[in-house]
Protein backbone atom coordinates (compact mmCIF):
# COMPACT_ATOMS: atom_id res chain seq x y z
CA UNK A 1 69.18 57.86 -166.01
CA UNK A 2 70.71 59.93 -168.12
CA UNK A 3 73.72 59.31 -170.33
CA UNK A 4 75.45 55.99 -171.23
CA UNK A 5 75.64 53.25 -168.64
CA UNK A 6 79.44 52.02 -169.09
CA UNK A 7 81.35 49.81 -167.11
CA UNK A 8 84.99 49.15 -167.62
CA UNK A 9 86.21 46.03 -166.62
CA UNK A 10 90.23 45.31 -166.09
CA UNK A 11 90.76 41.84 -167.83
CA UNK A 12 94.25 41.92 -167.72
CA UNK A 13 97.76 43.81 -167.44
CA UNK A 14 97.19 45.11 -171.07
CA UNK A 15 93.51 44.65 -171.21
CA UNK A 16 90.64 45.80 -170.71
CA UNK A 17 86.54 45.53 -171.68
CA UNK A 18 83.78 48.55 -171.66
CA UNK A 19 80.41 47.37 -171.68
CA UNK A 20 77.66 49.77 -172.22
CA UNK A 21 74.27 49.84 -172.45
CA UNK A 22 72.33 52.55 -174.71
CA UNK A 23 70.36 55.06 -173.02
CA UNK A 24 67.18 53.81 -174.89
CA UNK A 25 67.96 50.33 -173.56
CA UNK A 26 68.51 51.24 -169.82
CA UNK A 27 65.11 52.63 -169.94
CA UNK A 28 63.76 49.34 -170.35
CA UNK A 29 65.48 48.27 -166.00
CA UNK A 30 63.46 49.41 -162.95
CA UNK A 31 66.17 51.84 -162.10
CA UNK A 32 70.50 52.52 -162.50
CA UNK A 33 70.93 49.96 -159.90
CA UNK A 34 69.21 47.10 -161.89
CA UNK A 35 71.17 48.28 -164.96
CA UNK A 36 74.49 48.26 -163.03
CA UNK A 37 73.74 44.32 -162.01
CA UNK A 38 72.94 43.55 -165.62
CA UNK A 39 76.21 45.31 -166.20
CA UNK A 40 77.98 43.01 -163.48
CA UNK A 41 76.12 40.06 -164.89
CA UNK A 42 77.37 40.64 -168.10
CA UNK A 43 81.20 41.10 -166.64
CA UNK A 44 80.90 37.96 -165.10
CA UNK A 45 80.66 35.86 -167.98
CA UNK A 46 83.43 37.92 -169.92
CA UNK A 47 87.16 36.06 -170.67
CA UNK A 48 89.96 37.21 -172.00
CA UNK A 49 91.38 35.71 -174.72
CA UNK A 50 95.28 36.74 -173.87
């Protein structure tokens, strides 16, 4: 995987979260799609505070 695993993540009209992993980090899932399910795991338990 190369690059920075982002996801953006619309939390509201206004706002909005980007979650990323480092490249060093990633390294450590099986492959992109188990870091894109952490990612989604992590979006999950997001709230907005607005």
């Amino acid at each position: 995987m190369k690059g920075t695993p982002t996801l953006f993540l619309r939390m509201g009209e206004k706002q909005w979260a980007e979650i990323m992993f480092s490249p060093t980090y990633a390294k450590e899932f099986s492959g992109p799609e188990a870091v894109t399910a952490e990612l989604k795991k992590i979006a999950e338990g997001l709230t907005s505070t607005v």
